[in-house]
N, C-alpha and C. Protein backbone atom coordinates (compact mmCIF):
# COMPACT_ATOMS: atom_id res chain seq x y z
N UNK A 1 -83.90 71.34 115.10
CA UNK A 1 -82.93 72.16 114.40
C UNK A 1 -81.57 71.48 114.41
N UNK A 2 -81.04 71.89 113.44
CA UNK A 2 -79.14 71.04 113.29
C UNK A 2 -78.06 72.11 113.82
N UNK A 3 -77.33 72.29 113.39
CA UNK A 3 -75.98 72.78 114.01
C UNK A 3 -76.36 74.39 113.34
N UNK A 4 -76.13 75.33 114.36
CA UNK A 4 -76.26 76.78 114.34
C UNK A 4 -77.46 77.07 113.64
N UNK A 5 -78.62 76.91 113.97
CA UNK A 5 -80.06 77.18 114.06
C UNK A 5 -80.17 76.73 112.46
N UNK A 6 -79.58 76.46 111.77
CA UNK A 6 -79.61 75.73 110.21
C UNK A 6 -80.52 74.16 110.54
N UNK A 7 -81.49 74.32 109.58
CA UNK A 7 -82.26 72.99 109.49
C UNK A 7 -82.05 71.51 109.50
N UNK A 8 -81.90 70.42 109.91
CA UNK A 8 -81.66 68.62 109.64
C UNK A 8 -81.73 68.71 108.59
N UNK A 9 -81.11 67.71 108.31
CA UNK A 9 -81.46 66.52 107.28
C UNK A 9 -82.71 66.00 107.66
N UNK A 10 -83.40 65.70 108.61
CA UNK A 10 -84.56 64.93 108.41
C UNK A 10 -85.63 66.49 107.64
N UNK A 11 -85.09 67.54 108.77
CA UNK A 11 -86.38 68.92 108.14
C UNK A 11 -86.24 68.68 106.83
N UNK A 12 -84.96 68.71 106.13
CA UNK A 12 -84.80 68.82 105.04
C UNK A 12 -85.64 67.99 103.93
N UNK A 13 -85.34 66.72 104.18
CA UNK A 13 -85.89 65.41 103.34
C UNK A 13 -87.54 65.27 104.16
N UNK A 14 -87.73 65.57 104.93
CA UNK A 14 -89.36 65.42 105.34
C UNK A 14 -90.34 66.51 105.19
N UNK A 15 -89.52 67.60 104.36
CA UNK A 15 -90.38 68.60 103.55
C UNK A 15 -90.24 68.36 102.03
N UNK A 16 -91.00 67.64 101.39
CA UNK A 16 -90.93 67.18 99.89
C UNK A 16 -92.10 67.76 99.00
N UNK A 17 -92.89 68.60 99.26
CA UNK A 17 -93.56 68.98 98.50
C UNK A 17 -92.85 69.69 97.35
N UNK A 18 -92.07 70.57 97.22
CA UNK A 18 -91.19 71.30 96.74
C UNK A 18 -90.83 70.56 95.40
N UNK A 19 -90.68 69.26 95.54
CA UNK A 19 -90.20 68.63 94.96
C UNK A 19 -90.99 68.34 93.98
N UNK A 20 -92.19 67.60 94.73
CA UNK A 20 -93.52 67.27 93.44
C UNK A 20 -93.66 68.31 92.68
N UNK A 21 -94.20 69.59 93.09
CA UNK A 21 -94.31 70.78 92.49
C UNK A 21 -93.24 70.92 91.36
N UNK A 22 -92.41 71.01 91.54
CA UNK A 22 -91.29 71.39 90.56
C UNK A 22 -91.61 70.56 89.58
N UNK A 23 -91.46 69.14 89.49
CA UNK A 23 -91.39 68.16 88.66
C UNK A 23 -92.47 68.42 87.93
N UNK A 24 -94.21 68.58 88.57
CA UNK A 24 -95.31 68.66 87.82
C UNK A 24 -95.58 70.19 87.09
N UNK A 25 -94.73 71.58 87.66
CA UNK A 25 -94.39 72.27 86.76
C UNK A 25 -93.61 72.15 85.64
N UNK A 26 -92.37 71.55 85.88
CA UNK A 26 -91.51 71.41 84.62
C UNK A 26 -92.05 70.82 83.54
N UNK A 27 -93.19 69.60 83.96
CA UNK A 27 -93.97 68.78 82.79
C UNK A 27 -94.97 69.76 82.26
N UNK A 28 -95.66 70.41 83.14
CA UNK A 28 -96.25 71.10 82.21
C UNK A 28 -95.65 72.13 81.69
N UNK A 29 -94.66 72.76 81.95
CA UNK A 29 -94.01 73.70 80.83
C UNK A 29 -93.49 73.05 80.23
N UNK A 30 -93.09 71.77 79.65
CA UNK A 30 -92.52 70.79 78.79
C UNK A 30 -93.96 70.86 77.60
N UNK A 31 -94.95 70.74 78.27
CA UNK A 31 -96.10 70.48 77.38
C UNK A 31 -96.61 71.61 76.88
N UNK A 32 -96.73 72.69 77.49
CA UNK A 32 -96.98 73.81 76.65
C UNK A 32 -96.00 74.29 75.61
N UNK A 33 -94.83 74.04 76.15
CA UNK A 33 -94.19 74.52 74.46
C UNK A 33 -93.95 73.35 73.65
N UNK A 34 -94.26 72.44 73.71
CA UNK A 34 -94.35 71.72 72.96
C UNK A 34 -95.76 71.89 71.79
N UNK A 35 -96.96 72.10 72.63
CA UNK A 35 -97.99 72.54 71.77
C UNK A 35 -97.87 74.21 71.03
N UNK A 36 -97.32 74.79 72.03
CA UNK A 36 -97.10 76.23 71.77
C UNK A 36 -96.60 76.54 70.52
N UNK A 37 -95.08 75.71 70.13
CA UNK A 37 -94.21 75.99 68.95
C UNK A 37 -95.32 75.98 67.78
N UNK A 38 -96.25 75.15 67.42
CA UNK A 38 -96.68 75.07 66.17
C UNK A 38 -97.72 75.90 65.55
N UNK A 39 -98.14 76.61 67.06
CA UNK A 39 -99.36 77.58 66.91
C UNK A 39 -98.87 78.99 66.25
N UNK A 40 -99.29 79.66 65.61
CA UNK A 40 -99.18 80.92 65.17
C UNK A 40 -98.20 81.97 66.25
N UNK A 41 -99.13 81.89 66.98
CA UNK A 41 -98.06 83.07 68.06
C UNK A 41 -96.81 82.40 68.81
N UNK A 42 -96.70 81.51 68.57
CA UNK A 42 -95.35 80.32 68.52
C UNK A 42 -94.56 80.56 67.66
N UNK A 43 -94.59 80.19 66.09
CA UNK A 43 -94.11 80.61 65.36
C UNK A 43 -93.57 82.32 65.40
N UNK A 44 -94.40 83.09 65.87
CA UNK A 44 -93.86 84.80 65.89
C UNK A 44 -92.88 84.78 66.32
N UNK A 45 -92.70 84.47 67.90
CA UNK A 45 -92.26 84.55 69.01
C UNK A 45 -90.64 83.64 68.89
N UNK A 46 -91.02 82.39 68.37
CA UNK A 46 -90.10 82.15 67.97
C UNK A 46 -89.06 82.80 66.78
N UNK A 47 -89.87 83.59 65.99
CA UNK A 47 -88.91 83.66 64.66
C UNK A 47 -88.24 85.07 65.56
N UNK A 48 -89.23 85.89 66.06
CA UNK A 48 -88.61 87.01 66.91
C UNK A 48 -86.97 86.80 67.76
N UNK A 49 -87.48 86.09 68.22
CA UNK A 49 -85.70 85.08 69.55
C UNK A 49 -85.14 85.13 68.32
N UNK A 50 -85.25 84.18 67.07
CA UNK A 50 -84.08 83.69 66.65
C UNK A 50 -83.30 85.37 65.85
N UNK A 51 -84.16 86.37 65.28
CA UNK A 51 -84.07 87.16 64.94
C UNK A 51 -82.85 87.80 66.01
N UNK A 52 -83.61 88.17 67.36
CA UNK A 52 -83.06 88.64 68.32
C UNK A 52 -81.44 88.08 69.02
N UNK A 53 -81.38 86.68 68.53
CA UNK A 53 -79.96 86.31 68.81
C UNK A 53 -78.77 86.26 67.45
N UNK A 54 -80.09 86.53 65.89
CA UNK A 54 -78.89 86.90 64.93
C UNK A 54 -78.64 88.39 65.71
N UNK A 55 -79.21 89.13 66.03
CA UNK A 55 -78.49 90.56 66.70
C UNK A 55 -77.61 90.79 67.42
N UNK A 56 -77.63 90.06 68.63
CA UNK A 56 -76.34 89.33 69.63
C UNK A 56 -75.42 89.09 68.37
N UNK A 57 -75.30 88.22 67.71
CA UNK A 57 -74.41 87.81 67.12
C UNK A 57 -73.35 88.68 66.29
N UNK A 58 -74.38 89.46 65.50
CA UNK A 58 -74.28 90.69 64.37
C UNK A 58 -73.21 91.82 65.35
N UNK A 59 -74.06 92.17 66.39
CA UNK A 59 -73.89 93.42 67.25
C UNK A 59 -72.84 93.10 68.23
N UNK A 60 -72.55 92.02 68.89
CA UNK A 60 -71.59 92.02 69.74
C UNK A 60 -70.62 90.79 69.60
N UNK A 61 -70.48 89.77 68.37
CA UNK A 61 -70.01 89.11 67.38
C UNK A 61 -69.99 87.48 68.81
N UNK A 62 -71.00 87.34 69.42
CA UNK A 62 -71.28 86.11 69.90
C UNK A 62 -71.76 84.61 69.53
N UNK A 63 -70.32 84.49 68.80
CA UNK A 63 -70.38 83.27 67.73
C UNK A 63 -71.19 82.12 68.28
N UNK A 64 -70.61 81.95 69.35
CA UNK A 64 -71.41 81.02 70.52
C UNK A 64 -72.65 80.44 70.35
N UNK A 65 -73.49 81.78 69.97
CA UNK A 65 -74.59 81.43 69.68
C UNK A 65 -75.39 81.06 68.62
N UNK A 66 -74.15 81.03 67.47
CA UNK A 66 -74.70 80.57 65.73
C UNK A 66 -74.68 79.03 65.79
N UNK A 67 -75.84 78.52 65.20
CA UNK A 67 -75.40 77.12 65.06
C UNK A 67 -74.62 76.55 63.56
N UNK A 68 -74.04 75.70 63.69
CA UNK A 68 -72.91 75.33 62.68
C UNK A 68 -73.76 75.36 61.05
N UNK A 69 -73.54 75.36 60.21
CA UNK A 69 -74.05 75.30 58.62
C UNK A 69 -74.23 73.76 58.37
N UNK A 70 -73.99 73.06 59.06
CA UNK A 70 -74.37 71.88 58.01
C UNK A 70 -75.05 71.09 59.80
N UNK A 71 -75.53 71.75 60.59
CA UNK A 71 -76.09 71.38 61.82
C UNK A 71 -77.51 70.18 60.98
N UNK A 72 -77.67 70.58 60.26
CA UNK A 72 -79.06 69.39 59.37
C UNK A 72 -78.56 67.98 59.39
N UNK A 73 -77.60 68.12 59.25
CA UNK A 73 -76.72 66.37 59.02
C UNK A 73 -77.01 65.72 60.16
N UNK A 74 -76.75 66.55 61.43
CA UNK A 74 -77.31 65.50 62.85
C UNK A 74 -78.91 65.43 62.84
N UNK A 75 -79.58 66.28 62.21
CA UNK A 75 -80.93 66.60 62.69
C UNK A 75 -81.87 65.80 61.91
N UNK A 76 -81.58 65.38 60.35
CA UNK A 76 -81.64 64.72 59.44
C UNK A 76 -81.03 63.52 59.04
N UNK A 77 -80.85 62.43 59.92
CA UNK A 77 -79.78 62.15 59.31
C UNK A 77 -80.28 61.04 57.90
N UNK A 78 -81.50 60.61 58.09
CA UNK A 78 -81.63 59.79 56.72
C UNK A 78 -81.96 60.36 55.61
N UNK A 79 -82.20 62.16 55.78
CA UNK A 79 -81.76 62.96 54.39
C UNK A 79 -80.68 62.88 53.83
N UNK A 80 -79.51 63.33 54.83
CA UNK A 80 -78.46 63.47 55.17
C UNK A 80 -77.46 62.18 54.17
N UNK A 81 -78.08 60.48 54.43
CA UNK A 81 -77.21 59.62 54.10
C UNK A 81 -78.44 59.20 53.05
N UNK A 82 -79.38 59.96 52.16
CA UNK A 82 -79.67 59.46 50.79
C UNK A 82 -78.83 60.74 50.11
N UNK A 83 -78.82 61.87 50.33
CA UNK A 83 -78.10 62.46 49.81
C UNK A 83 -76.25 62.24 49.62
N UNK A 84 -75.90 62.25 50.51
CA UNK A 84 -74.82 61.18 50.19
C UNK A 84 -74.50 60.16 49.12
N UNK A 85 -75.52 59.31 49.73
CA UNK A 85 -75.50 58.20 48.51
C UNK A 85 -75.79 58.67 46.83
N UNK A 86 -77.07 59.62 46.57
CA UNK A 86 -77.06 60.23 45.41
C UNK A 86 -75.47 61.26 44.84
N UNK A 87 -75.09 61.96 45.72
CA UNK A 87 -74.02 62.00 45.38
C UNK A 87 -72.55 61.21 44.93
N UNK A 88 -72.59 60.51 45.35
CA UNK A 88 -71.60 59.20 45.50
C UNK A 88 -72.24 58.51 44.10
N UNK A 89 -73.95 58.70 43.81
CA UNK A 89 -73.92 58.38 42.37
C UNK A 89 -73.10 58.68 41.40
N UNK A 90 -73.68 60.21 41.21
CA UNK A 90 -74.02 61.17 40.37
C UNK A 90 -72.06 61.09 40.10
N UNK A 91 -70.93 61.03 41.13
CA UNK A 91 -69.93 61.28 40.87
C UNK A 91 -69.12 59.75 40.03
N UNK A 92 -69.83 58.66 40.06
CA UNK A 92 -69.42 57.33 39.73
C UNK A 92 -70.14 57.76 37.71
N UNK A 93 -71.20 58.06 37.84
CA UNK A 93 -71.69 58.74 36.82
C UNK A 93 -70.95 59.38 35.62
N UNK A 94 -70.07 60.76 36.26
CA UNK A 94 -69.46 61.27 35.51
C UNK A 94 -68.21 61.06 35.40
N UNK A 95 -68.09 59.90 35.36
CA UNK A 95 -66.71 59.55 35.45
C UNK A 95 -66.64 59.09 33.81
């Protein structure tokens, strides 16, 4: 034992299971929603949340949680810079 019946550093670092565990949970909850999102009751569940945080938003005006209107530009971005460029036509165009 260490100072006032509180555990070492060695108890501490020479109990590591805790650790594996966590890590090989987090991967597999990494992997289930990863398969999860595309499945049907994925899709519900999801459209439900997003539903449920336009309500937050609506109901108690928690902007916080809207994402920006043109958020596609990071998410897309080689839509993003042909559209651009077609624009940048279309305006050389009507000139």
């Amino acid at each position: 034992m260490g100072v006032n019946g509180l555990p070492g550093l060695s108890e501490l670092f020479g109990d590591t299971l805790w650790i594996y565990t966590s890590i090989i949970g987090a991967l597999l909850g990494a992997a289930f929603l990863a398969w999860f999102r595309d499945t049907n009751m994925g899709l519900w569940a999801y459209a439900h949340f997003d539903r449920f945080l336009d309500y937050l938003v609506n109901r108690w005006g928690w902007t916080w949680l809207q994402e920006p209107d043109n958020i596609w530009r990071k998410r897309y971005p080689r839509i993003t810079k042909k559209i651009d460029e077609l624009e940048r036509r279309i305006k050389e165009l009507e000139k």
